[in-house]
C-alpha atoms as a PDB file:
ATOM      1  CA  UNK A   1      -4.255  -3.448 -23.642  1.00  0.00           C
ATOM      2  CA  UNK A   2      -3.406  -7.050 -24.278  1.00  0.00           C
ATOM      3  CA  UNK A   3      -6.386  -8.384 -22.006  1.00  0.00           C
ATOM      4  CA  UNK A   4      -8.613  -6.388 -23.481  1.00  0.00           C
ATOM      5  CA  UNK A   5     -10.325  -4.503 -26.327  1.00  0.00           C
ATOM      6  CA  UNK A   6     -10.717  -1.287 -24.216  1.00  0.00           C
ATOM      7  CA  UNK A   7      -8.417   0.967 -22.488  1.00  0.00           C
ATOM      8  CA  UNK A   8      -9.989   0.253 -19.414  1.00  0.00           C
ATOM      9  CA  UNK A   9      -8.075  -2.301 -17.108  1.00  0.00           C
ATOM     10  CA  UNK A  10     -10.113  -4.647 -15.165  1.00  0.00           C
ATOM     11  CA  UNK A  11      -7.999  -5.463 -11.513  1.00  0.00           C
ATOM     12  CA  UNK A  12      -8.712  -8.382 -10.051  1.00  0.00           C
ATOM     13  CA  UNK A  13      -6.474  -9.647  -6.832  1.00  0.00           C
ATOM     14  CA  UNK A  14      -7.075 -12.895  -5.242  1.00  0.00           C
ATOM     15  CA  UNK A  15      -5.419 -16.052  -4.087  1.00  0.00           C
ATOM     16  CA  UNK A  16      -5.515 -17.803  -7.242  1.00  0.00           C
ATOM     17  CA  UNK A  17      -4.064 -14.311  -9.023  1.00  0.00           C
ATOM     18  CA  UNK A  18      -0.409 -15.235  -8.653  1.00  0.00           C
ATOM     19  CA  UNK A  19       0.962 -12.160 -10.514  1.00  0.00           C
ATOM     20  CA  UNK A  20      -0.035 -10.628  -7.091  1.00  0.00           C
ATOM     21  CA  UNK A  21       1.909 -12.970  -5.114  1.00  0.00           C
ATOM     22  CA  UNK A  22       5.160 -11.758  -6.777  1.00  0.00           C
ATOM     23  CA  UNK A  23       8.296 -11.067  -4.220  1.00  0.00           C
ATOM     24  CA  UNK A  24       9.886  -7.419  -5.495  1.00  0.00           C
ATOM     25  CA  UNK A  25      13.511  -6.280  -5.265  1.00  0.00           C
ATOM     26  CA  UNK A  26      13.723  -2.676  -3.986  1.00  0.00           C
ATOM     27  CA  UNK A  27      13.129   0.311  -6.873  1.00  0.00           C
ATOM     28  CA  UNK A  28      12.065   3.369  -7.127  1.00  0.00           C
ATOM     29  CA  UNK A  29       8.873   4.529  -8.174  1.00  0.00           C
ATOM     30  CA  UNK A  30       7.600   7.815  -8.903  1.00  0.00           C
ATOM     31  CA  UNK A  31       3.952   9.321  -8.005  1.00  0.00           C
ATOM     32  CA  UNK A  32       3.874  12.061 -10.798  1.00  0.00           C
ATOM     33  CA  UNK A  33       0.643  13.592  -8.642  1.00  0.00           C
ATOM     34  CA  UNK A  34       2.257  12.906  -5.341  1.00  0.00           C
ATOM     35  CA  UNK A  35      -0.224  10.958  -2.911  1.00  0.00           C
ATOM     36  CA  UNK A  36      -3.694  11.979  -1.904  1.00  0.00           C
ATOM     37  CA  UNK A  37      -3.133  14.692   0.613  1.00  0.00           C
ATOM     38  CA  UNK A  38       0.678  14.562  -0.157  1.00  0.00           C
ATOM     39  CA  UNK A  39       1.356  15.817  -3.546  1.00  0.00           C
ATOM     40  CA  UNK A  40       4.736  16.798  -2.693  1.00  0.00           C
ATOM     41  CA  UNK A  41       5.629  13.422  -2.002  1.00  0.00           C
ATOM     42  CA  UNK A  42       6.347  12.001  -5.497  1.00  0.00           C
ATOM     43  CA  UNK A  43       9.338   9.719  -5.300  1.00  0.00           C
ATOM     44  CA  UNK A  44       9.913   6.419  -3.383  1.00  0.00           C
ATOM     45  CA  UNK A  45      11.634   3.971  -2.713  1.00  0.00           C
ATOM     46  CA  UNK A  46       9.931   0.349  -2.506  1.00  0.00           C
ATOM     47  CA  UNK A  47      11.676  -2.086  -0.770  1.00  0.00           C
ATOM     48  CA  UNK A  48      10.203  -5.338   0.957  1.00  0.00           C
ATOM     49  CA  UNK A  49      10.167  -6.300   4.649  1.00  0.00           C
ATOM     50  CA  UNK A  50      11.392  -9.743   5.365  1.00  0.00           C
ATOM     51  CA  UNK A  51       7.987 -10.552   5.724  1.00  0.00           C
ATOM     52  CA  UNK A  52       6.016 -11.752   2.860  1.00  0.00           C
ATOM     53  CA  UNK A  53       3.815  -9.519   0.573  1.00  0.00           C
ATOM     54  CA  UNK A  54       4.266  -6.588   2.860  1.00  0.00           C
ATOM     55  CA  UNK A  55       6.683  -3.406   1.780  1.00  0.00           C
ATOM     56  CA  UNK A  56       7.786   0.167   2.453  1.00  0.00           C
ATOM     57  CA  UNK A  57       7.330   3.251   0.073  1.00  0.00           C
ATOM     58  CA  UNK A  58      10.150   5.674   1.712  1.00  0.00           C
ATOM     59  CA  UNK A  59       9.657   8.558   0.435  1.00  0.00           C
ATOM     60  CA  UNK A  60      13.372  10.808  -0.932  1.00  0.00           C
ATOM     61  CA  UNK A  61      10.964  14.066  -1.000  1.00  0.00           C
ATOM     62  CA  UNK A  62      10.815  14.372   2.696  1.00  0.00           C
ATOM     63  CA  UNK A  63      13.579  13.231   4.813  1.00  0.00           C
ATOM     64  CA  UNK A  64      12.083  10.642   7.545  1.00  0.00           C
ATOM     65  CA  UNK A  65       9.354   9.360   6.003  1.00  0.00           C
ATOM     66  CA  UNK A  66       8.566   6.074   5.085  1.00  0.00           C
ATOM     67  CA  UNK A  67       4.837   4.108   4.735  1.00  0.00           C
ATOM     68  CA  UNK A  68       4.183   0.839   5.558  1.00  0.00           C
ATOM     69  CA  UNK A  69       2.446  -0.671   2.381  1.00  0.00           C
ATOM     70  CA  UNK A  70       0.699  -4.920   1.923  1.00  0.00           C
ATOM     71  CA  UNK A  71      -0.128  -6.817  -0.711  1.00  0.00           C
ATOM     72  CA  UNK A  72      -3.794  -7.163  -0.707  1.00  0.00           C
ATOM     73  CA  UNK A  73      -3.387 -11.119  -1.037  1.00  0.00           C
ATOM     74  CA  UNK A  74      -1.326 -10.852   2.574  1.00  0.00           C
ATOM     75  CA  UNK A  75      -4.537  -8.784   3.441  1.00  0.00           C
ATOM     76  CA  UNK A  76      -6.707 -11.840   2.693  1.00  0.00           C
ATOM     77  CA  UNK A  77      -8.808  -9.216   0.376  1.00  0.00           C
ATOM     78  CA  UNK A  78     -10.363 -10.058  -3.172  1.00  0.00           C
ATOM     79  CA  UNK A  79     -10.399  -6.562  -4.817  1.00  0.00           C
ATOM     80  CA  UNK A  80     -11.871  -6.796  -8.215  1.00  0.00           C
ATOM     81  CA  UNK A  81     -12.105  -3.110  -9.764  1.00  0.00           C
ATOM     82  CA  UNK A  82     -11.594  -1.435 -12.994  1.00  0.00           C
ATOM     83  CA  UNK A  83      -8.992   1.197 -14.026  1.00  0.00           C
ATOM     84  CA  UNK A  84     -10.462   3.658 -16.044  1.00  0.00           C
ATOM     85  CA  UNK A  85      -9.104   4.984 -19.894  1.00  0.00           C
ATOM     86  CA  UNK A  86      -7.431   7.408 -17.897  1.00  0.00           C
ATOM     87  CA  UNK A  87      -5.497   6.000 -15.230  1.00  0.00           C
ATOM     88  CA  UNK A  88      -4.207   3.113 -17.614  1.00  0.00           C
ATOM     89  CA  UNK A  89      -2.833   5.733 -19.724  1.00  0.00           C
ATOM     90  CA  UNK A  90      -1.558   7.791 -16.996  1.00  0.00           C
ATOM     91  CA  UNK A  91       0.337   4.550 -15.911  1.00  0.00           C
ATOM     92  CA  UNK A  92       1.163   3.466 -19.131  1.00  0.00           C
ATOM     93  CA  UNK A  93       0.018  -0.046 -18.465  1.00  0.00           C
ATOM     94  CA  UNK A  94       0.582  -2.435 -21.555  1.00  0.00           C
ATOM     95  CA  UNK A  95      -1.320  -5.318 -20.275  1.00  0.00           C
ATOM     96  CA  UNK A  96      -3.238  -5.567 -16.504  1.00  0.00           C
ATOM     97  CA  UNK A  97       0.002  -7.887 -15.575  1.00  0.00           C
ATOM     98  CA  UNK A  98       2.488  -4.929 -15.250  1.00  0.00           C
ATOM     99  CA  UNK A  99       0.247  -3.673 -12.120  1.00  0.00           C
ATOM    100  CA  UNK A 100       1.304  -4.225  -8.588  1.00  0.00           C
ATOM    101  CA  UNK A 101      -1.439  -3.242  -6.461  1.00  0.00           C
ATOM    102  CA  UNK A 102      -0.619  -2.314  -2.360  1.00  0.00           C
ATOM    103  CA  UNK A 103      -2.401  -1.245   0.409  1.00  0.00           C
ATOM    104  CA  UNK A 104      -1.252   1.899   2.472  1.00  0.00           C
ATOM    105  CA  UNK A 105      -1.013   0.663   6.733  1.00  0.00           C
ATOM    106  CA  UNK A 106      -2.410   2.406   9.531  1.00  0.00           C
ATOM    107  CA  UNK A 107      -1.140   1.354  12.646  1.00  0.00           C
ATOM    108  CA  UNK A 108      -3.221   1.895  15.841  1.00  0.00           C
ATOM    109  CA  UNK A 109      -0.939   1.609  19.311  1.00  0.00           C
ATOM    110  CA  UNK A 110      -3.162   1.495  21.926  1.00  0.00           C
ATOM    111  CA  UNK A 111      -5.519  -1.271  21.609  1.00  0.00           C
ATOM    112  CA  UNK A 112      -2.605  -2.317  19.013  1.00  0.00           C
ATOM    113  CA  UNK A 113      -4.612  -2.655  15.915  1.00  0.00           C
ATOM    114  CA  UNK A 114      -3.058  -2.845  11.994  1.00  0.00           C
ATOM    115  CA  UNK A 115      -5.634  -1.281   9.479  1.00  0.00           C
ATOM    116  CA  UNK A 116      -5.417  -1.208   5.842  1.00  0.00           C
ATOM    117  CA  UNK A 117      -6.727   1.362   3.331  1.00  0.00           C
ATOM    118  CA  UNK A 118      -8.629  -0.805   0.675  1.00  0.00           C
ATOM    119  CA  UNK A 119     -10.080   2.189  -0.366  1.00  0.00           C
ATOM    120  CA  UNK A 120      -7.477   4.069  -1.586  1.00  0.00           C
ATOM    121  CA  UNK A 121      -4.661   1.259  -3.094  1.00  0.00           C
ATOM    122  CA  UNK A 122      -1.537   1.958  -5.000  1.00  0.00           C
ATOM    123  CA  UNK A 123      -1.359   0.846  -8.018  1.00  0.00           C
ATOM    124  CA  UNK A 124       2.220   1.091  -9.888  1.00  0.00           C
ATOM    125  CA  UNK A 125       3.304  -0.195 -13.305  1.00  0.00           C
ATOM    126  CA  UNK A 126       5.927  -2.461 -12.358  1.00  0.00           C
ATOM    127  CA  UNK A 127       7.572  -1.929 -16.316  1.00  0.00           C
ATOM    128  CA  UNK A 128       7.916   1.763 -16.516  1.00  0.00           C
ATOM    129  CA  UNK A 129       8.036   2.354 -11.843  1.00  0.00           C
ATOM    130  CA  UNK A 130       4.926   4.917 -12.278  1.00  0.00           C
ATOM    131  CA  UNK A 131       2.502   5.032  -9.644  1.00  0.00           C
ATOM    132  CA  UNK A 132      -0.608   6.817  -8.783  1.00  0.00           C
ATOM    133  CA  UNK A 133      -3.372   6.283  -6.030  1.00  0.00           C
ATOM    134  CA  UNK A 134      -6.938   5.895  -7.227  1.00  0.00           C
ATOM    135  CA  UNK A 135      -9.998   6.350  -4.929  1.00  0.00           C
ATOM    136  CA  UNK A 136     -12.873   3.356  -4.917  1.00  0.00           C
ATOM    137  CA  UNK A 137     -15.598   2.966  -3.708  1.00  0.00           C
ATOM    138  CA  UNK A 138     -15.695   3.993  -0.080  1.00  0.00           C
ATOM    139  CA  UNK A 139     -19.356   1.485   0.367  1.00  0.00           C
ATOM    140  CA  UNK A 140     -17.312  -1.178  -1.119  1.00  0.00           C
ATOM    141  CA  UNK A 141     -13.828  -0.775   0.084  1.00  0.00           C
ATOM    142  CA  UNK A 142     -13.005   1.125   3.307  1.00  0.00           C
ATOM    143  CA  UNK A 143     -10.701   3.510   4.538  1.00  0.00           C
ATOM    144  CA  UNK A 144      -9.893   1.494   7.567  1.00  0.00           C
ATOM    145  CA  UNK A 145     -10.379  -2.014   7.360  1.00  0.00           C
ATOM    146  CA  UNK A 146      -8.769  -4.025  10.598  1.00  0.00           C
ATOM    147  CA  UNK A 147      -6.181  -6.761   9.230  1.00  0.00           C
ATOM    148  CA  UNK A 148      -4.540  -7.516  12.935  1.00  0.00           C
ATOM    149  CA  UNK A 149      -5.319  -6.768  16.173  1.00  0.00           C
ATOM    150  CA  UNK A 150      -4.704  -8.154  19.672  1.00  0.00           C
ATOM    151  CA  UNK A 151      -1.105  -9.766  20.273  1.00  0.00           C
ATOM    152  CA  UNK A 152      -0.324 -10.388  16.886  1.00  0.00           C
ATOM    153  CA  UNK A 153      -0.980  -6.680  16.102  1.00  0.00           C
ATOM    154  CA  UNK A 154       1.559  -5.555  18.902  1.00  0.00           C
ATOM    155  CA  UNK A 155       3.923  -7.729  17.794  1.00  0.00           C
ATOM    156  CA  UNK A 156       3.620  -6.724  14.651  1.00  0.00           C
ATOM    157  CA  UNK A 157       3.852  -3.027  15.202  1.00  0.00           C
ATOM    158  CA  UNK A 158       6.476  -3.341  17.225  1.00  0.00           C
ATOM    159  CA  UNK A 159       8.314  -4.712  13.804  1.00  0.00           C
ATOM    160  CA  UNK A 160       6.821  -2.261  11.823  1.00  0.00           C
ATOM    161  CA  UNK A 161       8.099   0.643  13.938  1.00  0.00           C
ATOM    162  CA  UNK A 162      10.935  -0.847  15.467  1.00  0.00           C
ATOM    163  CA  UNK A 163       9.853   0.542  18.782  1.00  0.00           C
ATOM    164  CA  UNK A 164       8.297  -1.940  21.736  1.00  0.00           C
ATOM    165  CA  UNK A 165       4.647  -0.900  22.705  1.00  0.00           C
ATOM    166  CA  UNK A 166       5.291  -1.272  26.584  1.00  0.00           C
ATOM    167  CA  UNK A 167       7.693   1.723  26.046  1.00  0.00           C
ATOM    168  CA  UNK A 168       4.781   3.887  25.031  1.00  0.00           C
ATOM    169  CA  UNK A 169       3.711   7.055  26.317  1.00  0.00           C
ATOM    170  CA  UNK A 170       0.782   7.616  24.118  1.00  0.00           C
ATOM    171  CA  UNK A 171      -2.818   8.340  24.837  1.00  0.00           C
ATOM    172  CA  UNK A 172      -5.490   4.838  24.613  1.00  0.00           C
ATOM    173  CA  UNK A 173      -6.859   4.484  20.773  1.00  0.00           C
ATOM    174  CA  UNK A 174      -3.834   6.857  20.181  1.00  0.00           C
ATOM    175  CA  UNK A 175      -3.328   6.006  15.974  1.00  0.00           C
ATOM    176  CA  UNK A 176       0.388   5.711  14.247  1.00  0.00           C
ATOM    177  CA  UNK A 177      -0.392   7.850  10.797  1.00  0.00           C
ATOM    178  CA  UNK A 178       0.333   6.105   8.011  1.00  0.00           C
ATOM    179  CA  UNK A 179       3.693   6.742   7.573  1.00  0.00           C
ATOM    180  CA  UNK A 180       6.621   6.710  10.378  1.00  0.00           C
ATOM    181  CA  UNK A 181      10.072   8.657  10.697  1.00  0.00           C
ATOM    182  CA  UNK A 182      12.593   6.038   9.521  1.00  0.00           C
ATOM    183  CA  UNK A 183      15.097   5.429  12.315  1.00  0.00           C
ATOM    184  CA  UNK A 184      12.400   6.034  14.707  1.00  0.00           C
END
């Protein structure tokens, strides 16, 4: 590691960290261990939104399935956390600069609410497209921390799903999993 004498990466993303601010072209990225609970989904596609710092992983392992993914900055969140030995060699991260963090979404329909999991990011190595998702500190950083809610949330869902809320024949506090059928 360049920005270190140790293997171990320390991850800080905030404001003033502008390497976390960066806009991405769409690429594919591959999750050699799949996702946590998904291990057969191991290759994505991440492309952007139109909306800044936020992004979908869609997923070529299972047809349909896409997840809604944020920059943490977006999120307004300051993680600071370390990668251990292993998962910076697993990633083959040359310096702490080739990692692009994200957050996976959770969209709630009815109250419309937009969580994010802060405690279980994405990191990928933005050189070589490998990704894996580490666990933290569940005290520290929760599953489910509410980023929107209210109007702004609908509205925002409704963009995120490309489906209006009014049209919905859900159950109340009925939650979107993570990911969503693309074409939906």
């Amino acid at each position: 590691m360049n920005n270190s004498t140790s293997a171990i990466a320390a991850i800080n993303v905030s404001e003033e960290n502008q390497m976390r601010e960066r806009v991405w072209d769409p690429f594919k990225v591959v999750f050699p261990n799949g996702l946590i609970g998904c291990p057969e989904w191991r290759n994505f596609i991440l492309q952007p939104y139109p909306a800044d710092k936020l992004g979908e992983l869609v997923c070529l392992d299972a047809q349909g399935i896409s997840i809604a993914v944020a920059n943490p900055v977006w999120l307004k969140v300051n993680y600071d956390f370390e990668l251990d030995e292993s998962d910076v060699a697993f990633l083959q991260l040359a310096d702490v600069s080739e990692a692009l963090v994200l957050c996976v979404l959770t969209l709630q329909r009815k109250p419309p609410v937009l969580y994010a999991n802060l405690a279980g990011p994405l990191i990928i190595n933005i050189k070589t497209k490998l990704g894996k998702q580490i666990v933290l500190n569940e005290q520290v950083y929760p599953l489910r921390t509410p980023v929107l809610d209210g109007q702004f949330a609908k509205e925002f869902i409704e963009i995120l799903t490309r489906q209006p809320l009014e049209h919905e024949t859900s159950q109340p506090n009925q939650n979107i999993p993570f990911m969503r059928e693309k074409g939906a």
